[in-house]
C-alpha atoms as a PDB file:
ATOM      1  CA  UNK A   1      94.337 108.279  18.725  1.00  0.00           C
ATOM      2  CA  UNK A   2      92.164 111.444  19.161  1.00  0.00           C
ATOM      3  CA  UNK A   3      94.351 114.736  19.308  1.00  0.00           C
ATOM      4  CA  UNK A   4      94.449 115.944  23.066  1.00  0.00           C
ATOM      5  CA  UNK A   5      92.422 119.378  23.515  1.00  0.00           C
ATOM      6  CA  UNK A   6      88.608 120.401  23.880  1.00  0.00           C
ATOM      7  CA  UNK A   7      87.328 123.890  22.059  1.00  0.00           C
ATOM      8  CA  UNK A   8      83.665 123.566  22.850  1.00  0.00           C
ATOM      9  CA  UNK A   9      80.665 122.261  24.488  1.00  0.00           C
ATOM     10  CA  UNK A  10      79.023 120.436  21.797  1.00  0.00           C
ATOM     11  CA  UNK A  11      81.855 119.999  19.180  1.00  0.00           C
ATOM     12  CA  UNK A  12      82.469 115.642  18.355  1.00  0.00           C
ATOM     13  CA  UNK A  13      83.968 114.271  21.997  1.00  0.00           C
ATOM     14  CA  UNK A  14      86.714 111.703  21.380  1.00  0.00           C
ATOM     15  CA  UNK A  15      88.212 110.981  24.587  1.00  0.00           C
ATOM     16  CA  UNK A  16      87.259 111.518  27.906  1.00  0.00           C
ATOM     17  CA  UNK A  17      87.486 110.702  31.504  1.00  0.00           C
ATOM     18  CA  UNK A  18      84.548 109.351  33.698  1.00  0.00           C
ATOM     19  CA  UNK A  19      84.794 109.234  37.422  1.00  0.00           C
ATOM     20  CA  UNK A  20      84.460 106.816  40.240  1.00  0.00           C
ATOM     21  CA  UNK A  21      82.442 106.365  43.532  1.00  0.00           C
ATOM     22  CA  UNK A  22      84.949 104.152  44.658  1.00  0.00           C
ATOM     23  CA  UNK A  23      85.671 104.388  48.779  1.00  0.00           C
ATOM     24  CA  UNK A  24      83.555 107.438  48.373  1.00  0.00           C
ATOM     25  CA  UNK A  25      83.451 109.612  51.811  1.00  0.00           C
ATOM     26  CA  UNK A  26      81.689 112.881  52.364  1.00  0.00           C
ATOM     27  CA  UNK A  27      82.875 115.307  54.701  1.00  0.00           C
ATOM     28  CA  UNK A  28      81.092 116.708  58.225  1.00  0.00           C
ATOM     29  CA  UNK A  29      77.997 118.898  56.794  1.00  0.00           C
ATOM     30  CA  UNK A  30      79.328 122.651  56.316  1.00  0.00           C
ATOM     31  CA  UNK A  31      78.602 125.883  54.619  1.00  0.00           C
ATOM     32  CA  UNK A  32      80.551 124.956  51.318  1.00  0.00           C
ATOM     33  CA  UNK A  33      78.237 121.562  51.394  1.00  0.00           C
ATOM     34  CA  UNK A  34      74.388 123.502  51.242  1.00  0.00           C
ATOM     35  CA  UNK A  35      73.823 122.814  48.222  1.00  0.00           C
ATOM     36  CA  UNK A  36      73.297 119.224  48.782  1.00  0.00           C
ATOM     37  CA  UNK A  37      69.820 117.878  49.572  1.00  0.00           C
ATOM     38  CA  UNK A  38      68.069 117.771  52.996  1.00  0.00           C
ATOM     39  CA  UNK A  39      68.388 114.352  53.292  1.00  0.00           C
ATOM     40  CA  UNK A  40      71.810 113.990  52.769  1.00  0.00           C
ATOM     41  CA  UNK A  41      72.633 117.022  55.106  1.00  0.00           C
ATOM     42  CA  UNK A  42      70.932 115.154  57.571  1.00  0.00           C
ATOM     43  CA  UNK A  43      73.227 111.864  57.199  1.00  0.00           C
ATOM     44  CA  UNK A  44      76.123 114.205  57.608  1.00  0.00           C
ATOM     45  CA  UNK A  45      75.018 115.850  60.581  1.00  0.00           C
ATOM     46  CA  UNK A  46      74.584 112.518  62.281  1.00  0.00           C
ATOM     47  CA  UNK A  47      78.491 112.399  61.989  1.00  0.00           C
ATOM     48  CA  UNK A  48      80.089 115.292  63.439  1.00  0.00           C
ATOM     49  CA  UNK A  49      83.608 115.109  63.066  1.00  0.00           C
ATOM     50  CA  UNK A  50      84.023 112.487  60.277  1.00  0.00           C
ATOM     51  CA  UNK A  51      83.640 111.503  57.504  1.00  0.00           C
ATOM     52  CA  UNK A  52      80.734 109.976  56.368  1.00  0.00           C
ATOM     53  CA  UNK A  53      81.219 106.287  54.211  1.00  0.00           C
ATOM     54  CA  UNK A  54      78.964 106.635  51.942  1.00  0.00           C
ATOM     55  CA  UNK A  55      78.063 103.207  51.271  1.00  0.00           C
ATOM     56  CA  UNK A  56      77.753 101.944  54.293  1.00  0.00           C
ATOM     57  CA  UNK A  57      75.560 104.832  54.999  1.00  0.00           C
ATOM     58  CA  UNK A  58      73.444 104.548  51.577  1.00  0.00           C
ATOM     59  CA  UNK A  59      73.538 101.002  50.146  1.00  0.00           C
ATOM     60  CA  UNK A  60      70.874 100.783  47.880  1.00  0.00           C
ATOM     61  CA  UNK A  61      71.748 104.401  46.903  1.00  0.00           C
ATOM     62  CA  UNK A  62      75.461 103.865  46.505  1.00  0.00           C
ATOM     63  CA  UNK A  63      74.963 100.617  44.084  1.00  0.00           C
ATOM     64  CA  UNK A  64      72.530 102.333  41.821  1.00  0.00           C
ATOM     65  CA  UNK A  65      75.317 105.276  41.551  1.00  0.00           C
ATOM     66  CA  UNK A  66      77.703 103.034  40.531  1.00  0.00           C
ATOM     67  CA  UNK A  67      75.753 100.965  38.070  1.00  0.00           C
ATOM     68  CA  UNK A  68      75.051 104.675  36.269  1.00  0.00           C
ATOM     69  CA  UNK A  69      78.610 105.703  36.035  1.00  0.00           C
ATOM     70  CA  UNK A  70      79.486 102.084  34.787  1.00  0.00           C
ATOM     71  CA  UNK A  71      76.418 102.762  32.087  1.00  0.00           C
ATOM     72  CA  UNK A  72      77.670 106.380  31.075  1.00  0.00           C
ATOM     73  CA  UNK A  73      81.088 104.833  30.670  1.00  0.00           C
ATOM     74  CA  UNK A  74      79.716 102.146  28.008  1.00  0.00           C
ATOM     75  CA  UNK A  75      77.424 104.351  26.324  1.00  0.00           C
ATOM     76  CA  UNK A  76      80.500 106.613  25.637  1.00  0.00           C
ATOM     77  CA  UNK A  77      82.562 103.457  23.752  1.00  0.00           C
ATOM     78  CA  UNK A  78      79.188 102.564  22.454  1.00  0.00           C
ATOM     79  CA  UNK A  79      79.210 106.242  20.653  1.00  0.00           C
ATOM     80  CA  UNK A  80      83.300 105.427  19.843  1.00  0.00           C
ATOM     81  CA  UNK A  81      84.771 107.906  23.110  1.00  0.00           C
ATOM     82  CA  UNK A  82      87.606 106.203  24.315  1.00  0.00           C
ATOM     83  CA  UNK A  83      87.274 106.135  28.140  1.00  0.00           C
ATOM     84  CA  UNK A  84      89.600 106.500  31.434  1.00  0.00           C
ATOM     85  CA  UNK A  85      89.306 105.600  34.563  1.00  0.00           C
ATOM     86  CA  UNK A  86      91.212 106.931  37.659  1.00  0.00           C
ATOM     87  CA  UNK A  87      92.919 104.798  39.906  1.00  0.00           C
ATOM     88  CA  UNK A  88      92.067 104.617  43.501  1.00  0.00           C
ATOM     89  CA  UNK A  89      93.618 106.815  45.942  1.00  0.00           C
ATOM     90  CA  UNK A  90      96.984 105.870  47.774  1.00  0.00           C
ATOM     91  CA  UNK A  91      95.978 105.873  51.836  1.00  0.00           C
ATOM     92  CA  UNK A  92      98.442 109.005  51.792  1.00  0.00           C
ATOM     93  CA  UNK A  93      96.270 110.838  49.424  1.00  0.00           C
ATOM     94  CA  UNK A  94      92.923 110.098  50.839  1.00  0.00           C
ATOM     95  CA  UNK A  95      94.383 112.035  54.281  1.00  0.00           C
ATOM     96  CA  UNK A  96      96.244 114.735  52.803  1.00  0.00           C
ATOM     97  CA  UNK A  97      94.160 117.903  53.749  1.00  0.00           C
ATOM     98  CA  UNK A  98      92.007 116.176  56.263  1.00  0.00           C
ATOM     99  CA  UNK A  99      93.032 118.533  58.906  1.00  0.00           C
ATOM    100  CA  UNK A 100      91.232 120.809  56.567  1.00  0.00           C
ATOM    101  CA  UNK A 101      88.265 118.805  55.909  1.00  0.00           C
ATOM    102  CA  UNK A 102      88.162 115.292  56.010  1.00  0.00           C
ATOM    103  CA  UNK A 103      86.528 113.387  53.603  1.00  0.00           C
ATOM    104  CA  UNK A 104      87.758 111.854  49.584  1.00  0.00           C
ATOM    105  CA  UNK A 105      85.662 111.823  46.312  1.00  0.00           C
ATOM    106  CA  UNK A 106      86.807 110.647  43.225  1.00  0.00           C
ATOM    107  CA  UNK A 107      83.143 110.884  41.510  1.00  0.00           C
ATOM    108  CA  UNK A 108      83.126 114.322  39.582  1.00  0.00           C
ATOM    109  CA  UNK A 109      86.534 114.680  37.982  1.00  0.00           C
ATOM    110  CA  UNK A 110      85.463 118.168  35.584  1.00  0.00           C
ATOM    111  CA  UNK A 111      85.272 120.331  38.576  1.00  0.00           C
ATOM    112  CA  UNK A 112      88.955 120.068  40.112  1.00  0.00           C
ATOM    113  CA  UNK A 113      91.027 120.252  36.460  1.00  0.00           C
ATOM    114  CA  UNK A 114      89.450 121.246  33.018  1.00  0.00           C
ATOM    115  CA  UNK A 115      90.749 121.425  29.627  1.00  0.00           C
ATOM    116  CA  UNK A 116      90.401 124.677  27.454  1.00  0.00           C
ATOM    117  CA  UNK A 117      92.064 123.861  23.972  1.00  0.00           C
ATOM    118  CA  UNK A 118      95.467 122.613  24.338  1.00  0.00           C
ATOM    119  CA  UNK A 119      95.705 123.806  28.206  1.00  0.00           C
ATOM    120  CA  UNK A 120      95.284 121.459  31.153  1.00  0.00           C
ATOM    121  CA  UNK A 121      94.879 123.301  34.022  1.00  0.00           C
ATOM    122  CA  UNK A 122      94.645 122.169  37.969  1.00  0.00           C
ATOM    123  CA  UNK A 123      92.402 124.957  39.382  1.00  0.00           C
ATOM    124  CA  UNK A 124      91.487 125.943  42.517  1.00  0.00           C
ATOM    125  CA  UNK A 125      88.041 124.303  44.487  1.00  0.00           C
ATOM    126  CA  UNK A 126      86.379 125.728  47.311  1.00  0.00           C
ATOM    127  CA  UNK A 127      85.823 122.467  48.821  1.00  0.00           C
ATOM    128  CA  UNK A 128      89.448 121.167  50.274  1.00  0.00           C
ATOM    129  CA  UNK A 129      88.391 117.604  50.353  1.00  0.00           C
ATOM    130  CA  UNK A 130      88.029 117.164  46.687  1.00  0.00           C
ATOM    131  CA  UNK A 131      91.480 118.816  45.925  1.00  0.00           C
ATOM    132  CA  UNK A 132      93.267 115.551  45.907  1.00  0.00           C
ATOM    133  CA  UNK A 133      91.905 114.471  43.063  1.00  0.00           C
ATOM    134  CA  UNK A 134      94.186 116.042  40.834  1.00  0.00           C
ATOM    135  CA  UNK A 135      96.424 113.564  41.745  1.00  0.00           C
ATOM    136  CA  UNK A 136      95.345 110.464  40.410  1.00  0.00           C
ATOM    137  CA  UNK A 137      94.344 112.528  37.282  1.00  0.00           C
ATOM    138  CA  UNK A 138      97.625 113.169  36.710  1.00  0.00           C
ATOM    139  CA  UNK A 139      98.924 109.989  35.694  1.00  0.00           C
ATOM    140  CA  UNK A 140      96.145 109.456  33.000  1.00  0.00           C
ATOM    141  CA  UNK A 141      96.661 113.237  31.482  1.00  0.00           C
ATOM    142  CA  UNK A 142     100.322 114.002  31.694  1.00  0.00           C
ATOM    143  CA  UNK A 143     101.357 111.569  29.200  1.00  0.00           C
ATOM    144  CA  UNK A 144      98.783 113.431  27.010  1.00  0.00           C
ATOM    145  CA  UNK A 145     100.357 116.283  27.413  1.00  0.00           C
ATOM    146  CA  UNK A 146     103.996 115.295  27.504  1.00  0.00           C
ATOM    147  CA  UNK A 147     103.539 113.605  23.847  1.00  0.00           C
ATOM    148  CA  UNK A 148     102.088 116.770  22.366  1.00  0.00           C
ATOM    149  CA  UNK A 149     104.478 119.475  21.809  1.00  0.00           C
ATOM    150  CA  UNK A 150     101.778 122.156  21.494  1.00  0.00           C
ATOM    151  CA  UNK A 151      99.894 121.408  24.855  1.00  0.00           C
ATOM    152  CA  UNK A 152     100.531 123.023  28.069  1.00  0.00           C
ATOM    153  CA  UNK A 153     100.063 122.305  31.717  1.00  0.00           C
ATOM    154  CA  UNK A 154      99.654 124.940  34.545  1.00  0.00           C
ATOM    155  CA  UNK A 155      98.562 124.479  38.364  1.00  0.00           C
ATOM    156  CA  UNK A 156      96.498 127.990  38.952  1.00  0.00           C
ATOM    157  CA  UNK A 157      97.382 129.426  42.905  1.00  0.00           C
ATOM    158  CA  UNK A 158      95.498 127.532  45.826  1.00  0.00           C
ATOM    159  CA  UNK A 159      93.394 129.108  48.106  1.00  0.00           C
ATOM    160  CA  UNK A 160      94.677 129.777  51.666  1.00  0.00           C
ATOM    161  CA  UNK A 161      93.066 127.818  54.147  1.00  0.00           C
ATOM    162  CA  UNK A 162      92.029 129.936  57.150  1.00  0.00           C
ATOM    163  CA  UNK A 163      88.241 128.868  57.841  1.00  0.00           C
ATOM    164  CA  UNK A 164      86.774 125.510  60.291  1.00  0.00           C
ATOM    165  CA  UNK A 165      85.529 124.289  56.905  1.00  0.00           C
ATOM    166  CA  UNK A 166      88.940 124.699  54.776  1.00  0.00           C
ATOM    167  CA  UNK A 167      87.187 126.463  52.226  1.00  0.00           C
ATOM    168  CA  UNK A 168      89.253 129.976  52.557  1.00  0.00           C
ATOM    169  CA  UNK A 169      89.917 132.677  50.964  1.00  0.00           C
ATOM    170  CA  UNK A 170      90.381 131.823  47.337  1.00  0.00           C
ATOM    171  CA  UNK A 171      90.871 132.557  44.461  1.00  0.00           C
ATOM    172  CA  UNK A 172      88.200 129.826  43.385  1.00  0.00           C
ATOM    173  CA  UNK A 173      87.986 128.391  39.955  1.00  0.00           C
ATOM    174  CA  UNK A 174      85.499 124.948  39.445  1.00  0.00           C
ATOM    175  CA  UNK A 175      85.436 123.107  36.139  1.00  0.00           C
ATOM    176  CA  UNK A 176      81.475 122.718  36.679  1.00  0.00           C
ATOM    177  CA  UNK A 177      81.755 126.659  36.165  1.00  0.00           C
ATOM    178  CA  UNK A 178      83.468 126.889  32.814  1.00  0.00           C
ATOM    179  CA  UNK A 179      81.739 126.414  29.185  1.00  0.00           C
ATOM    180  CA  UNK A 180      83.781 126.402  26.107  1.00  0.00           C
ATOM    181  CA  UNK A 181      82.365 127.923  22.655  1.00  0.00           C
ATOM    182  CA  UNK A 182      85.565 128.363  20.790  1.00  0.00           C
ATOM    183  CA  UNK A 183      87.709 131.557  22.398  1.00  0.00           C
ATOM    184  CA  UNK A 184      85.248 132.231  24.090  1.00  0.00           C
ATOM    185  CA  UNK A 185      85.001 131.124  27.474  1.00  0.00           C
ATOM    186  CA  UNK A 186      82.285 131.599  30.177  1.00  0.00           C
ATOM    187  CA  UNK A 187      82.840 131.293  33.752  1.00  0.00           C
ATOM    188  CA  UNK A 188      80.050 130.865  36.521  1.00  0.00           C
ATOM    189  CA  UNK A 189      80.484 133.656  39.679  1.00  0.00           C
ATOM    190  CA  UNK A 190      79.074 132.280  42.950  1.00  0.00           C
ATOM    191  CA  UNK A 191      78.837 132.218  46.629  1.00  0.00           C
ATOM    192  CA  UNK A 192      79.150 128.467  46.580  1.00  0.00           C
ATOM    193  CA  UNK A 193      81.399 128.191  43.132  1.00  0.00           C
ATOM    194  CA  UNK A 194      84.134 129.916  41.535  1.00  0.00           C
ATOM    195  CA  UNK A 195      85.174 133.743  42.296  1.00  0.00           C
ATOM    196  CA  UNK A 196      86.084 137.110  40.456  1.00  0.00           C
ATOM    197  CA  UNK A 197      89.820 136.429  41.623  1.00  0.00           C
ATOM    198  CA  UNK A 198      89.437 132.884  40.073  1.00  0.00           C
ATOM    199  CA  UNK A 199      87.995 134.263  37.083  1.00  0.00           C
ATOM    200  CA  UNK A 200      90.754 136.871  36.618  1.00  0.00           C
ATOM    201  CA  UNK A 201      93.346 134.669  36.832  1.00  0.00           C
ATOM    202  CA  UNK A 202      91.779 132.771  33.956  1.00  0.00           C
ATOM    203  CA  UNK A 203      91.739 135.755  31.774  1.00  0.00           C
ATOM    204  CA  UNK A 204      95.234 136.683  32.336  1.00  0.00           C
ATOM    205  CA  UNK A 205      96.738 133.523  31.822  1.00  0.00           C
ATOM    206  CA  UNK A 206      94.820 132.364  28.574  1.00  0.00           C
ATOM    207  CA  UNK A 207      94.274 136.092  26.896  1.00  0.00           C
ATOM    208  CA  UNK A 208      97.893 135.177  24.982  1.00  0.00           C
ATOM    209  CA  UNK A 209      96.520 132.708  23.414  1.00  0.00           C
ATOM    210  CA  UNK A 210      93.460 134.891  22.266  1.00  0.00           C
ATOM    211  CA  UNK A 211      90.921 133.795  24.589  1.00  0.00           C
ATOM    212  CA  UNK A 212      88.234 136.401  26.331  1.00  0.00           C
ATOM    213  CA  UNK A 213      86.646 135.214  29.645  1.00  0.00           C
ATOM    214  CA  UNK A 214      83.189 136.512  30.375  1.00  0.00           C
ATOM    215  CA  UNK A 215      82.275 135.828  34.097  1.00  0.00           C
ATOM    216  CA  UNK A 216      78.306 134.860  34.205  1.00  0.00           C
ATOM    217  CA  UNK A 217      76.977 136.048  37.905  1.00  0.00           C
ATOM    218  CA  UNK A 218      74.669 133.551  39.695  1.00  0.00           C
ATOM    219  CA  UNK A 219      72.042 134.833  41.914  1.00  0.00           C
ATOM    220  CA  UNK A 220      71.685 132.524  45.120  1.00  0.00           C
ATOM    221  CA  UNK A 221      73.186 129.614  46.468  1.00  0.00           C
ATOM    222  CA  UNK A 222      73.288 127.510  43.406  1.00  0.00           C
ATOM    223  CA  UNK A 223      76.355 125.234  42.703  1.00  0.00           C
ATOM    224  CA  UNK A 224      77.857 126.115  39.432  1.00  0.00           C
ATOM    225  CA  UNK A 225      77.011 127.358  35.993  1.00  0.00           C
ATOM    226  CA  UNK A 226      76.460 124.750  34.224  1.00  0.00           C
ATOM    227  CA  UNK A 227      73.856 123.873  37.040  1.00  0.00           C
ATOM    228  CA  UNK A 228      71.912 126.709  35.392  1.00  0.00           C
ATOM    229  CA  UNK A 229      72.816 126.459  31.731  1.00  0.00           C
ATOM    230  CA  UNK A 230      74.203 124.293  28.768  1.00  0.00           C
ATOM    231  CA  UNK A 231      75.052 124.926  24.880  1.00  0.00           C
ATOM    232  CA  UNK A 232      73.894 122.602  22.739  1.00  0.00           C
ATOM    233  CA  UNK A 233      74.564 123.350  19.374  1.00  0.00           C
ATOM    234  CA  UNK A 234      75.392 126.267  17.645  1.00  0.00           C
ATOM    235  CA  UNK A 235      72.518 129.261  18.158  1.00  0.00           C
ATOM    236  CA  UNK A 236      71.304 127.014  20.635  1.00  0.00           C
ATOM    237  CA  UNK A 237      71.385 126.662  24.480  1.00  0.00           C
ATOM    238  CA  UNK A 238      69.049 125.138  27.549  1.00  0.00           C
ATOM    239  CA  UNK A 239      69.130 127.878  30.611  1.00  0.00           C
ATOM    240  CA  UNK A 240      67.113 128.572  34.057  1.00  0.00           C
ATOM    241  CA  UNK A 241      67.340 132.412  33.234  1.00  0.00           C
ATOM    242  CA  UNK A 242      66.260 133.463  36.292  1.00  0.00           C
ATOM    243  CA  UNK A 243      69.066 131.970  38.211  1.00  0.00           C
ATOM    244  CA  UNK A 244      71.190 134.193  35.878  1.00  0.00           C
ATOM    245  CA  UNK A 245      71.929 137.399  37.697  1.00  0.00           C
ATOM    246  CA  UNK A 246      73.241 139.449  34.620  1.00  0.00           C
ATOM    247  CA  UNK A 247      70.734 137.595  32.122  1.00  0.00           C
ATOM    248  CA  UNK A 248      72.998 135.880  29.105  1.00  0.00           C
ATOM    249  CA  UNK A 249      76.654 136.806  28.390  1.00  0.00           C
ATOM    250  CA  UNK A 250      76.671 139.321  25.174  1.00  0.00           C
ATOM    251  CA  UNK A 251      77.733 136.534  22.917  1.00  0.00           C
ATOM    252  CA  UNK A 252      74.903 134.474  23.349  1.00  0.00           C
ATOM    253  CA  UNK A 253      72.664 136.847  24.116  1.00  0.00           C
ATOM    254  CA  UNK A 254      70.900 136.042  20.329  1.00  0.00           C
ATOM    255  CA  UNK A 255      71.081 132.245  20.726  1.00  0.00           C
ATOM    256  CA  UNK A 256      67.725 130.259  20.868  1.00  0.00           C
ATOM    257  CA  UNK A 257      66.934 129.351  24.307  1.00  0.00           C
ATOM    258  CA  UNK A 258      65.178 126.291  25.736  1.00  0.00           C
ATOM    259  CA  UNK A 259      63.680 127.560  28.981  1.00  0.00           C
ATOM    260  CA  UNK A 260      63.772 125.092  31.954  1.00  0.00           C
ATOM    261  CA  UNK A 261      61.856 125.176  35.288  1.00  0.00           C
ATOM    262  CA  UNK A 262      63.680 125.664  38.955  1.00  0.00           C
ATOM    263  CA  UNK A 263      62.727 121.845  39.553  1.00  0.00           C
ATOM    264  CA  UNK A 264      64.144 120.762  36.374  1.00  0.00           C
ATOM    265  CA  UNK A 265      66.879 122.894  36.741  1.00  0.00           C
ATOM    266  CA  UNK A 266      67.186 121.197  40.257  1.00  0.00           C
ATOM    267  CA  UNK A 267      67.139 117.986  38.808  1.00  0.00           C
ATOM    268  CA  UNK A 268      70.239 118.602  36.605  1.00  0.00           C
ATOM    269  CA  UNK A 269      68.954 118.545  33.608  1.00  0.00           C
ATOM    270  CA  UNK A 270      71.566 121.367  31.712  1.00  0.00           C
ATOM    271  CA  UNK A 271      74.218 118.924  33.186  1.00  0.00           C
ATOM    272  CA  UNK A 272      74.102 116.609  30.371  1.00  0.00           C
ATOM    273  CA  UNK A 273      76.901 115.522  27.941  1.00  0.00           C
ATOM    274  CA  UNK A 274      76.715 116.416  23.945  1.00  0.00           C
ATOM    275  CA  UNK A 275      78.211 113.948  22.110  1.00  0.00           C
ATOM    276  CA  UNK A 276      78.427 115.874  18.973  1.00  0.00           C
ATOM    277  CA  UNK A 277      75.980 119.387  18.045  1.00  0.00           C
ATOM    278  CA  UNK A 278      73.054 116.611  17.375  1.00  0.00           C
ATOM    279  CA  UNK A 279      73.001 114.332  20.379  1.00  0.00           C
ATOM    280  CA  UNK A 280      72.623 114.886  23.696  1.00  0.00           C
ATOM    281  CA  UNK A 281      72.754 112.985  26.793  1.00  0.00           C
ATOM    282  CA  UNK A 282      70.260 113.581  29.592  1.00  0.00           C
ATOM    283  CA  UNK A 283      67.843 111.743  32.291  1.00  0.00           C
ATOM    284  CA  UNK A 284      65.227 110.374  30.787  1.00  0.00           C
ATOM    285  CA  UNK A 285      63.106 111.926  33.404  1.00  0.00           C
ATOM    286  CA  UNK A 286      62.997 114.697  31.207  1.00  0.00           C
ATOM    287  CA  UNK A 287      60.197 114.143  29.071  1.00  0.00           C
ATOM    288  CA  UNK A 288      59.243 117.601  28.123  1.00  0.00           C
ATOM    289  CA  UNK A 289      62.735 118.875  27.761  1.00  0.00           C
ATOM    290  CA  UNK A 290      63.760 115.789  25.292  1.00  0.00           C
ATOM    291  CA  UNK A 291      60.329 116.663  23.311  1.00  0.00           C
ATOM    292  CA  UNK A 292      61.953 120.088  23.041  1.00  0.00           C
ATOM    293  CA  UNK A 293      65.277 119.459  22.166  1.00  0.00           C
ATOM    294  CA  UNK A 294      64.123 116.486  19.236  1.00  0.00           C
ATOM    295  CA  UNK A 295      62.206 120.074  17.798  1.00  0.00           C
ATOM    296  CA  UNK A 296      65.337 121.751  17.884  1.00  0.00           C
ATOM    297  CA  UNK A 297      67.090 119.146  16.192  1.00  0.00           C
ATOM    298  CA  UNK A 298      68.451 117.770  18.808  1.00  0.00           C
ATOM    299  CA  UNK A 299      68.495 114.084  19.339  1.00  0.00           C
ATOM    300  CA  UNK A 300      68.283 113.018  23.128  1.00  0.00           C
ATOM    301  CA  UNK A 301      69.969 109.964  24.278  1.00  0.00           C
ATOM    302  CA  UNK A 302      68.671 108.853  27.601  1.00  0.00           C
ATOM    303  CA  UNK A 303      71.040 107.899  30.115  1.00  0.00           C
ATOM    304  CA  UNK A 304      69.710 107.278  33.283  1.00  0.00           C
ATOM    305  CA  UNK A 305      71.335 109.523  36.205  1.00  0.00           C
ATOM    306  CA  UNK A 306      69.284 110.483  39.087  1.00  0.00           C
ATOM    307  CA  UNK A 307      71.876 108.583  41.715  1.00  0.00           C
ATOM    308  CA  UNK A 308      74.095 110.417  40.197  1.00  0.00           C
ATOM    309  CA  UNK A 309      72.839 113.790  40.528  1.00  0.00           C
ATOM    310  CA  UNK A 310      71.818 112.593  44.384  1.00  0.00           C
ATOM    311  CA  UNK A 311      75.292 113.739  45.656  1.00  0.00           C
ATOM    312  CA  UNK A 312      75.309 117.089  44.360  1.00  0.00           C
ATOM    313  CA  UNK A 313      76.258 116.753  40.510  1.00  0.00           C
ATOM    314  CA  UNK A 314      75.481 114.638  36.969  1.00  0.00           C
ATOM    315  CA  UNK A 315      76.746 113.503  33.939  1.00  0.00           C
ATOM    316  CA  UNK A 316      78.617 116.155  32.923  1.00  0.00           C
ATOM    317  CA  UNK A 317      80.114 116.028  36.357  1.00  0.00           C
ATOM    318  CA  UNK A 318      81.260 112.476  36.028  1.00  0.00           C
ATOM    319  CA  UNK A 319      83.199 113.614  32.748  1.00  0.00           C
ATOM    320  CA  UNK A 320      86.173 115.164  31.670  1.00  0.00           C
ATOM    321  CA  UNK A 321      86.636 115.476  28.290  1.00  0.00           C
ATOM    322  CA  UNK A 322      90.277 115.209  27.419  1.00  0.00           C
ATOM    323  CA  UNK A 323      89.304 115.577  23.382  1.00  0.00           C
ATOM    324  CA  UNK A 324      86.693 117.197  21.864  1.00  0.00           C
ATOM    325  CA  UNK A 325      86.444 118.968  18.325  1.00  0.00           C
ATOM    326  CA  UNK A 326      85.459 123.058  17.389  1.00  0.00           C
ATOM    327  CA  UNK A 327      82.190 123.119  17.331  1.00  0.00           C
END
């Protein structure tokens, strides 16, 4: 059994888990939901008040999302990553913090709770509807914990609600936000993502353990960092640079970059999966990027996720890596 703990971005994954669009329900359109696309703002402001049932609403759309997610899963036990799955939520859980926002999602599982070497943290999300999830997470990752004596587990403060939307006044702290290169440990500032108070707790609570945080500031409404930018290997990353308000945090400020558009960077394309410093996962849409990262030494392994990506996030989303080697 691979040892429990991630320590990079790129390093060999092991073990991981991949998320679900079962029952999935989006909430009534709000500020915290703008960066999804114009379409799908549309379908949820045909439903004021509720929750909008995603596949009743999207059919076609909703089956091609799950046959992706089921193909991710079996191209990671293809590549020998042992998979989980979460369970579905209890009725209980699907209503908790609907007075907040209504709504459930159990489809991106790496923004909620994240792994930083041996920690497994529940953080903080802007978006109330999707704090549930940490629930059902639980029972797969607590046992992991529990059986290694060196591994922690910490719930970080919650935000306050005191906004229509839920979303209140933070601190915020989003897995989709966070990128791992050994102690170091980069964390995406945004209007729409994680905060400066999320960001600060992060700091204090792993700079014992010899950790340095470096917040990355995001220009715009963009949904997290790794929306923007990805390390591939080591000396190596993928980045929309001008979405990057500070340019490059000082340590990889030398690194090779592969330069992206806005579109692709639209598309999702730095919110891929490594599978080890050689491989990487991304939508074979990308045609010029994969031509880029095979000169780089990079091998990319398509994996077919535009449905995906349709609500808002991608692979990477999808997964949580629960083990995965120093780069």
């Amino acid at each position: 059994m691979a040892a429990f703990g991630s320590y990079s971005e790129f390093g060999p994954l092991r073990e991981v888990v991949v998320g679900s669009a079962q029952n999935l329900h989006l909430p009534p359109f709000g500020k915290d939901l703008s960066h999804y696309n114009s379409e799908l703002r549309e379908a949820l402001l045909r439903t004021p008040g509720e929750a909008l049932d995603v596949e009743a609403a999207f059919p076609e759309l909703y089956a091609r999302t799950v046959s992706q997610i089921e193909n991710v899963a079996a191209l990671y036990e293809k590549a020998g990553v042992k998979v989980h799955r979460p369970r579905a939520y209890t009725r209980e859980e699907r209503e908790h913090l609907g007075v907040l926002q209504q709504g459930w999602s159990q489809l991106y599982p790496a923004d909620p709770v994240f792994v930083i070497g041996k920690h497994y943290m529940e953080i903080s999300i802007r978006r109330a509807y999707r704090r549930k999830e940490a629930f059902p997470l639980r029972e797969i990752v607590l046992p992991l914990v529990e059986a290694d004596p060196e591994a922690h587990y910490v719930a970080m403060p919650q935000s306050a609600p005191w906004t229509p939307s839920g979303e209140g006044p933070g601190p915020f702290l989003e897995g989709g936000d966070l990128l791992i290169h050994g102690t170091d440990v980069f964390v995406g500032i945004g209007e729409l993502c994680s905060d400066r108070a999320g960001a600060a707790w992060l700091s204090r609570y792993l700079g014992r353990w010899g950790y340095k945080v470096h917040p990355v500031p995001i220009k715009g409404p963009i949904l997290h960092a790794l929306g923007i930018m990805c390390l591939l290997r080591e000396g190596l990353l993928m980045a929309h640079l001008p979405a990057l308000a500070d340019g490059l945090p000082e340590p990889l400020k030398n690194w090779d970059v592969i330069e992206i558009t806005e579109e692709e960077m639209n598309g999702h394309a730095t919110v891929g999966v490594s599978l080890d410093p050689k491989r990487y996962m991304i939508d074979p849409r990308f045609t010029r990027i994969m031509e880029l990262l095979e000169q780089n030494g990079v091998e990319p392994v398509p994996t077919p996720c535009d449905a995906i990506g349709y609500w808002g996030g991608a692979i990477r989303c999808i997964t949580l890596p629960l083990s995965r080697e120093a780069a």
